[in-house]
Protein backbone atom coordinates (compact mmCIF):
# COMPACT_ATOMS: atom_id res chain seq x y z
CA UNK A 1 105.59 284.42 15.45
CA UNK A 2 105.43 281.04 14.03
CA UNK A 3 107.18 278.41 15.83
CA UNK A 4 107.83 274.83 15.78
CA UNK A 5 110.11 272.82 18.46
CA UNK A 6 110.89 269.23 17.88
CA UNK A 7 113.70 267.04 19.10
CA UNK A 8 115.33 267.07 15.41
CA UNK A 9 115.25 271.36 15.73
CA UNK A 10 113.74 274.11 16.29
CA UNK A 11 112.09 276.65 13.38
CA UNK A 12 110.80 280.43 14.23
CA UNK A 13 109.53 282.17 11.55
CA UNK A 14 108.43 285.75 12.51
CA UNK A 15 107.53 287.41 8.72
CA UNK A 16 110.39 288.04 7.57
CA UNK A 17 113.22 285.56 8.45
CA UNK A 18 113.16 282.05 9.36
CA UNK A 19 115.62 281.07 12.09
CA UNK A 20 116.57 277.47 12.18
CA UNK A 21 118.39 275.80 15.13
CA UNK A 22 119.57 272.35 15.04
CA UNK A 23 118.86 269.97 17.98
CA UNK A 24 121.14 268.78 20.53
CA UNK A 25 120.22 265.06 20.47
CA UNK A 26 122.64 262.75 19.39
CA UNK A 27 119.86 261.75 16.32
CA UNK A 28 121.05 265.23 14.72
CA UNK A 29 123.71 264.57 12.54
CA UNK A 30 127.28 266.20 13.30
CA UNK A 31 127.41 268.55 10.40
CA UNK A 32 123.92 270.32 11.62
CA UNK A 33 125.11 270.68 15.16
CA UNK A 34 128.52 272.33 14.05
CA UNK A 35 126.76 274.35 11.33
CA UNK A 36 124.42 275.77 13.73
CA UNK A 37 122.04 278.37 13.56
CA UNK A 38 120.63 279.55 10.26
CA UNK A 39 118.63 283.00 9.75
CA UNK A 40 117.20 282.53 6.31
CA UNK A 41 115.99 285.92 4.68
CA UNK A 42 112.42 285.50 3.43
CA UNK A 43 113.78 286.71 -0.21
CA UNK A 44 116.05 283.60 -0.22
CA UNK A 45 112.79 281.20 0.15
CA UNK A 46 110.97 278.93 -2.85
CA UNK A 47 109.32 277.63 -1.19
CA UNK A 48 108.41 275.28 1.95
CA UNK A 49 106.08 271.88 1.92
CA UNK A 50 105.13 270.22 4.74
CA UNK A 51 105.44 265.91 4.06
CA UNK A 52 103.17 264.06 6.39
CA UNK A 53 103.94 260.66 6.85
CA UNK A 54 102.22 257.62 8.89
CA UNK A 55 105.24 257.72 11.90
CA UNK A 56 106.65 261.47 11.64
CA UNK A 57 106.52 264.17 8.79
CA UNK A 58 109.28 266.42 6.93
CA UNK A 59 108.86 269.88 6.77
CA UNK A 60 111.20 270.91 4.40
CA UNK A 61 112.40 274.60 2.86
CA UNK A 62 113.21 275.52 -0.29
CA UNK A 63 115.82 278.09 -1.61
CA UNK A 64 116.00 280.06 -4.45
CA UNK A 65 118.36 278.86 -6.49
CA UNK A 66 121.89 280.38 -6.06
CA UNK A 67 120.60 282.21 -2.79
CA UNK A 68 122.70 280.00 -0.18
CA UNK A 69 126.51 278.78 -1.00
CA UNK A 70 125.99 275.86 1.35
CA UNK A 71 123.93 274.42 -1.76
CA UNK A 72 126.04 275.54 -4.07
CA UNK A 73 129.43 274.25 -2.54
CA UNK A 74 127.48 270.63 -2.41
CA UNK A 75 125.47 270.78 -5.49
CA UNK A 76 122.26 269.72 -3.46
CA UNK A 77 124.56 266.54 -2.37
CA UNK A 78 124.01 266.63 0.54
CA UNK A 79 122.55 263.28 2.56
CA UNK A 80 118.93 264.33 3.64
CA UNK A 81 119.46 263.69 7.02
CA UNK A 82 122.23 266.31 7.13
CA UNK A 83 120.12 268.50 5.04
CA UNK A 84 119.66 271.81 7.38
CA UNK A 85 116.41 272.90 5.53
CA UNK A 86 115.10 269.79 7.15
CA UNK A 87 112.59 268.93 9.67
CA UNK A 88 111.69 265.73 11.22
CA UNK A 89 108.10 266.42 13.04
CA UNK A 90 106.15 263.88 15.20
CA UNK A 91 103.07 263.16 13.43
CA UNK A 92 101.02 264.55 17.05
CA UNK A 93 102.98 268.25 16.07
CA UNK A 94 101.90 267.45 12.13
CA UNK A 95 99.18 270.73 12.77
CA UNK A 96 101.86 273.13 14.01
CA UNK A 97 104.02 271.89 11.38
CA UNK A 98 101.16 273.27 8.47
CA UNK A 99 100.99 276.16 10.40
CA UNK A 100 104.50 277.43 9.84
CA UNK A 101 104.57 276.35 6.17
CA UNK A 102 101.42 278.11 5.59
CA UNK A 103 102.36 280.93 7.58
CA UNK A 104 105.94 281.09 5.39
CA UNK A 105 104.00 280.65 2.09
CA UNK A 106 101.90 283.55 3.07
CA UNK A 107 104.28 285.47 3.40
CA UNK A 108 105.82 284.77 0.24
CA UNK A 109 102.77 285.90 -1.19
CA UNK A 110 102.41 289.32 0.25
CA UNK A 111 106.10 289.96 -0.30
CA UNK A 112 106.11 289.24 -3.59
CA UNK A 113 109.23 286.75 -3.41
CA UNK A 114 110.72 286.41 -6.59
CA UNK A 115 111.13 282.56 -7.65
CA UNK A 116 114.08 283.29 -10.09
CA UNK A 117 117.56 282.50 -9.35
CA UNK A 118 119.19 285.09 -7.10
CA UNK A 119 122.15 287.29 -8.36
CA UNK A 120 123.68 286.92 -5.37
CA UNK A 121 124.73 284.94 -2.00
CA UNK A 122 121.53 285.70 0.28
CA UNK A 123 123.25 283.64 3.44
CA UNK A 124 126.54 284.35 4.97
CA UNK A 125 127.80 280.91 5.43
CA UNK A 126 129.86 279.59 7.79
CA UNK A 127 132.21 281.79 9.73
CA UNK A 128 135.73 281.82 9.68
CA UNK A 129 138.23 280.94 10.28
CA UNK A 130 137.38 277.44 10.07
CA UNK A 131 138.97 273.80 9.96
CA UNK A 132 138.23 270.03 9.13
CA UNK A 133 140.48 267.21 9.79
CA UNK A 134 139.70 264.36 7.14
CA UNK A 135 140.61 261.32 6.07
CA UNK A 136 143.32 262.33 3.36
CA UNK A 137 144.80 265.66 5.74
CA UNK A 138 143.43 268.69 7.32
CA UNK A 139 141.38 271.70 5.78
CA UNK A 140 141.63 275.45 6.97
CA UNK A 141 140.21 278.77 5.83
CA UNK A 142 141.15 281.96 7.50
CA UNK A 143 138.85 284.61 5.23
CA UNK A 144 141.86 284.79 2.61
CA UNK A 145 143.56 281.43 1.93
CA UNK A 146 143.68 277.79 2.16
CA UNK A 147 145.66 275.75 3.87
CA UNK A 148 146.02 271.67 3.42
CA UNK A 149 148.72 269.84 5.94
CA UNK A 150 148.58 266.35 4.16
CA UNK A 151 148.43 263.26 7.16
CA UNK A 152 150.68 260.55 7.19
CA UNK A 153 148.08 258.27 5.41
CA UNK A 154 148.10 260.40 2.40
CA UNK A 155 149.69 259.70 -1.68
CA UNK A 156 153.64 260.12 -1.74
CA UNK A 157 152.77 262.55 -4.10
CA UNK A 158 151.15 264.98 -2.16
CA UNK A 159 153.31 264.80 1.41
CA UNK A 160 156.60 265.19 -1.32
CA UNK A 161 155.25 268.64 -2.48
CA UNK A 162 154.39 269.85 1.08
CA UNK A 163 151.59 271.87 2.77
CA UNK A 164 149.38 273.34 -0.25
CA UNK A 165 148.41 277.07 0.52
CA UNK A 166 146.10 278.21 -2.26
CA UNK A 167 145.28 281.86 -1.62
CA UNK A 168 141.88 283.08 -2.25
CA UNK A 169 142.31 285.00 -5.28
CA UNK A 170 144.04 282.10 -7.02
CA UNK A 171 140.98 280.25 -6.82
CA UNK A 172 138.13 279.76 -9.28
CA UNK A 173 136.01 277.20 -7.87
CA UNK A 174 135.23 275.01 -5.55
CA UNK A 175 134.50 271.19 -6.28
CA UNK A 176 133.13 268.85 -3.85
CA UNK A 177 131.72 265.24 -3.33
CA UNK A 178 130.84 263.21 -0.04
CA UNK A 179 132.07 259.39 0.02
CA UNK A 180 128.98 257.30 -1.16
CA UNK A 181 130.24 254.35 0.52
CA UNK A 182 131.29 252.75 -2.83
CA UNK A 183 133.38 255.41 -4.24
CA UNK A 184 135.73 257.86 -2.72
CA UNK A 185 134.45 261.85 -2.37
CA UNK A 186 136.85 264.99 -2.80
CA UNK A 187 137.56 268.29 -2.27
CA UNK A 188 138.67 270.56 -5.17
CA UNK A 189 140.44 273.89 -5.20
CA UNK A 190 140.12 274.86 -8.72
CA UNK A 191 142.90 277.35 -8.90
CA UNK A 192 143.89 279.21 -13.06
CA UNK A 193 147.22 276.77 -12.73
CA UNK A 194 145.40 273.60 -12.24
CA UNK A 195 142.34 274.18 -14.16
CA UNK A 196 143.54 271.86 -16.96
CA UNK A 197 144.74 268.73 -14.18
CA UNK A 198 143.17 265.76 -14.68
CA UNK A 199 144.75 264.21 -11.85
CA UNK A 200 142.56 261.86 -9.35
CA UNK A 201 142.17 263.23 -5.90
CA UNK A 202 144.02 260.68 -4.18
CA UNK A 203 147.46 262.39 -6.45
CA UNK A 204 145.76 265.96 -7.30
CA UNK A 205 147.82 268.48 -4.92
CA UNK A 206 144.83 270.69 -4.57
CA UNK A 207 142.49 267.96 -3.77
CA UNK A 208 141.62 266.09 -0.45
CA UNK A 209 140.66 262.65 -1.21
CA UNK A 210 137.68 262.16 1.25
CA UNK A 211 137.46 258.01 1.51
CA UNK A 212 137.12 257.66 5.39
CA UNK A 213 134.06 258.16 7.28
CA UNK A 214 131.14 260.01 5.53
CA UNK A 215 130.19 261.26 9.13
CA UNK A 216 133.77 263.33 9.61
CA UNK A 217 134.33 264.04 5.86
CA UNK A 218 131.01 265.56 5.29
CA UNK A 219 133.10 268.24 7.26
CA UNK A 220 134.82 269.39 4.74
CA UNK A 221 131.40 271.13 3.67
CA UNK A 222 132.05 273.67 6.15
CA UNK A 223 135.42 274.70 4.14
CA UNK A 224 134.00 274.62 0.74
CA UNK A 225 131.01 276.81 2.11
CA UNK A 226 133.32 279.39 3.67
CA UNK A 227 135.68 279.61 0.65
CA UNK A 228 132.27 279.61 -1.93
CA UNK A 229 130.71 282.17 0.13
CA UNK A 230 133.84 284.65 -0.79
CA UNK A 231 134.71 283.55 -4.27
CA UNK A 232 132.53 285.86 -6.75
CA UNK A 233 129.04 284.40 -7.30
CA UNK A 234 128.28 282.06 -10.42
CA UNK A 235 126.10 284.78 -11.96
CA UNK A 236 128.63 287.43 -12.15
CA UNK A 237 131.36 284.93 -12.78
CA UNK A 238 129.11 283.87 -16.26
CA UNK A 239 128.83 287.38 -16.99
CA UNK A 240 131.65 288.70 -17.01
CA UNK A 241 133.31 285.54 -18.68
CA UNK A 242 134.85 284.10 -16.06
CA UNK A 243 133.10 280.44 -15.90
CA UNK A 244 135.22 277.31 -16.83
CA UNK A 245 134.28 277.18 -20.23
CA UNK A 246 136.00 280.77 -20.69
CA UNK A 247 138.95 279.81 -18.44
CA UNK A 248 140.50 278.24 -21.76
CA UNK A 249 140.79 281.29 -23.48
CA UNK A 250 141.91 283.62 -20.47
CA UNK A 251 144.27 281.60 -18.82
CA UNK A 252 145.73 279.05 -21.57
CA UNK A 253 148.72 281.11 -20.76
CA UNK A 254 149.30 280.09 -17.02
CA UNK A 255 147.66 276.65 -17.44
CA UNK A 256 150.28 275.89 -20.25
CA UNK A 257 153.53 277.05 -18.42
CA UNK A 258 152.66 275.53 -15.45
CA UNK A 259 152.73 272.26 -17.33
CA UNK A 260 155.88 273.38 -18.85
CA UNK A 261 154.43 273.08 -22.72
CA UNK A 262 154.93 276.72 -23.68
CA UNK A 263 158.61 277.01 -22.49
CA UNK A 264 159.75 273.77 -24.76
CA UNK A 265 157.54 275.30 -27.45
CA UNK A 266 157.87 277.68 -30.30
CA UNK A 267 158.24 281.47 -28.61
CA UNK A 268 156.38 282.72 -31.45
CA UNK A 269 152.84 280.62 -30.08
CA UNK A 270 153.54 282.04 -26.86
CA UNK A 271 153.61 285.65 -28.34
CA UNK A 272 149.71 284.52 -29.80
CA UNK A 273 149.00 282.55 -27.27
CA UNK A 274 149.87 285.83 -24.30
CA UNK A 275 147.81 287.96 -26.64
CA UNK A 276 145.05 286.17 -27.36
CA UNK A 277 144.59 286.36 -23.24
CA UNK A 278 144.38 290.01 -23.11
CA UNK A 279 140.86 290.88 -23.02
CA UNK A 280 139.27 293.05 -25.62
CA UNK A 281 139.39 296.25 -25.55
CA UNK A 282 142.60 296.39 -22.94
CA UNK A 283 145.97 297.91 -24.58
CA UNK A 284 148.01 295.20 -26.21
CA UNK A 285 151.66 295.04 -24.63
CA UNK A 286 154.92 294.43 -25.90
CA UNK A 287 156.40 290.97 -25.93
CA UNK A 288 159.21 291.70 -23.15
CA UNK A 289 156.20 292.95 -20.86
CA UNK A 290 153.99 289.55 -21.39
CA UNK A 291 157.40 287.46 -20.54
CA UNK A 292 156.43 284.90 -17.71
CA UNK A 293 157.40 286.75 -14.40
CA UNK A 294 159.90 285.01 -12.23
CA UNK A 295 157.54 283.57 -8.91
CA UNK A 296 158.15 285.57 -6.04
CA UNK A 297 159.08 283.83 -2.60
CA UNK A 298 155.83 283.86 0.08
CA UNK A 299 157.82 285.94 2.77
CA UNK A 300 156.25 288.44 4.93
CA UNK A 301 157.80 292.22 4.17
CA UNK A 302 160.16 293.14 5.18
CA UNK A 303 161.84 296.67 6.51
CA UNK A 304 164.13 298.61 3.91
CA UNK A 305 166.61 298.84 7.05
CA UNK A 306 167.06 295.48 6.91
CA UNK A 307 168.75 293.58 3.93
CA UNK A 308 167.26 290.32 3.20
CA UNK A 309 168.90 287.27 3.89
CA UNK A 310 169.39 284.12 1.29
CA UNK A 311 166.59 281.84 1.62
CA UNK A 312 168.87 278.73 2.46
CA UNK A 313 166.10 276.66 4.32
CA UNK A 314 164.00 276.97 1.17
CA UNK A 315 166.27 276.24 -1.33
CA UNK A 316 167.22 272.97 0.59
CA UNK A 317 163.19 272.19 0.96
CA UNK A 318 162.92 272.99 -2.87
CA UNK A 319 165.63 270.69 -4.16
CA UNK A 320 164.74 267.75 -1.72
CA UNK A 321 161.25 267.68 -2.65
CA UNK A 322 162.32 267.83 -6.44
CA UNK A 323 164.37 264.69 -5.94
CA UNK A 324 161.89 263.24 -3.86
CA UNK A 325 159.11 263.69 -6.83
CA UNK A 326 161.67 262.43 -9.52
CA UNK A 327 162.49 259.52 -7.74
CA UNK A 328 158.97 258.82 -7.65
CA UNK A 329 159.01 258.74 -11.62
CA UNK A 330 162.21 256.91 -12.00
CA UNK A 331 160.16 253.93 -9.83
CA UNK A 332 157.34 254.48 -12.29
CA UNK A 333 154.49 256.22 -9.50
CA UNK A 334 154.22 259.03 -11.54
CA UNK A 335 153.34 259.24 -15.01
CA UNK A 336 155.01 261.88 -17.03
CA UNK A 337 151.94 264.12 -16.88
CA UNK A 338 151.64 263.94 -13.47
CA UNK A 339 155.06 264.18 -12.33
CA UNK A 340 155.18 267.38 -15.09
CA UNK A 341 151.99 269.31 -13.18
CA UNK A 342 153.13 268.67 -9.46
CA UNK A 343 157.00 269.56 -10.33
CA UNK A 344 155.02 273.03 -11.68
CA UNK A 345 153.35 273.14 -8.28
CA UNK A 346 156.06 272.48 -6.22
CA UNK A 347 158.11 275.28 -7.83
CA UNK A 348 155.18 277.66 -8.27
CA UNK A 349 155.31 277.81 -4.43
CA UNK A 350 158.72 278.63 -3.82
């Protein structure tokens, strides 16, 4: 066993899996400590370097490319000191330090570790269920959907339209950006309805505008992790045709009534537009059968003894927060785009 222990973390390596641990000094950053413990296959490894320095060194690790969704969720955005595949060594340990990389890089060797990008998530990520408060509301995966309860500081636009629940096969990606310091981050639920927004994410529904501190919002990592780790990976998304640039094709349909274009249009381009959706090679349906289907209400099941009772609460929620988002564009908050996609939102959930 290979080993390493150093005030920033701790790294064991013993042939076929390197564990890291963060440290518990208030020098490691937040998101480390409530990341916690990584067990990196060897098959996810690059690589590893060891960075000597005149004061301390960095021995860092590198992953094959589509191996971990941490990376993925963050597109390698992440600050360095937050980076988990980071080391800080004292330059006294710098010998130890070359023995682990050396050690790792060995093993590499025997084992015959592809460099290639991997076809699939090698590391778990986070477990769930987790949750971030931010600086625009609060974040939370169970496993199977998302939830966002907007905070008082967030736009009008978002607290009219209400708690956002986005469930997990809705979604399609998973966009996210850490406050620089001199512009605001985000968190993106790319769902086949809002694919087409170009709303900011201060007035996006399914976005959390992260513009508070970098050391809480960085976060929010956790949830995209989570929710990247169980959304298909980018390599079978691309090929089976599901990336964004094939989302135009497949779900022009959905993207189109939910910003109510198709239903003021001619029927006759929503007949071509329906079938030019199908896939090829699946049975073309009648036009009656491609109609839009009426959204069904979120309720839980309920018994066939039991009738079902009118939804009165709802239908009081749904036509307050419709007034409340058109007297927003009466006062001129909303733009006619934007009060168009979160009206289709808003009713989409009820």
């Amino acid at each position: 066993m290979a080993e390493i222990i150093q005030r920033d973390g701790t790294w064991a390596f013993d042939g076929s899996t390197v564990r890291i641990t963060p440290g518990l000094h208030r020098s490691v950053p937040l998101f480390r400590q409530t990341y916690g413990e990584i067990a990196v296959p060897l098959e996810a490894v690059a690589g590893v370097v060891y960075e000597p320095e005149r004061k301390r060194g960095r021995l860092r690790l590198r992953l094959r490319e589509g191996a971990d969704p941490l990376l993925q969720a963050t597109g390698g955005r992440l600050p360095d000191a937050a980076d988990p595949y980071r080391l800080l060594v004292d330059i006294d340990r710098s010998g130890v330090a070359e023995y682990v990389a050396e050690e790792i890089r060995h093993a590499l060797l025997i084992e015959q570790i592809p460099k290639e990008p991997a076809g699939a998530y090698l590391l778990p990520g986070p477990p769930v269920p987790v949750s971030v408060r931010s600086s625009d509301g609060t974040v939370s995966f169970d496993g199977t959907r998302v939830r966002i309860d907007w905070s008082d500081t967030s736009d009008r636009v978002k607290r009219a339209t209400g708690p956002r629940i986005i469930a997990l096969p809705d979604l399609v990606q998973v966009e996210w950006l850490l406050n620089s310091g001199y512009e605001d981050g985000f968190l993106r639920f790319v769902t086949n309805d809002s694919v087409f927004s170009k709303l900011p994410p201060e007035k996006d529904p399914f976005a959390l505008d992260l513009w508070g501190s970098a050391r809480r919002d960085l976060l929010t990592a956790l949830v995209a992790t989570a929710v990247m780790a169980r959304l298909p990976h980018p390599s079978a998304r691309t090929a089976g045709g599901h990336g964004r640039g094939e989302l135009v094709r497949g779900e022009s349909v959905r993207g189109e009534l939910a910003r109510g274009e198709l239903v003021r249009g001619d029927p006759a381009r929503f007949q071509a537009a329906a079938e030019d959706s199908v896939p090829p090679g699946a049975p073309r349906t009648s036009r009656a059968s491609q109609a839009p289907q009426v959204p069904q209400l979120r309720h839980a099941p309920q018994s066939p003894q039991s009738p079902q009772s009118p939804p009165e609460d709802l239908h009081d929620v749904l036509l307050r927060r419709l007034r409340e988002l058109g007297e927003l564009h009466r006062d001129g908050v909303l733009t006619d785009e934007e009060f168009a996609t979160t009206k289709a939102a808003v009713l989409r959930d009820f």
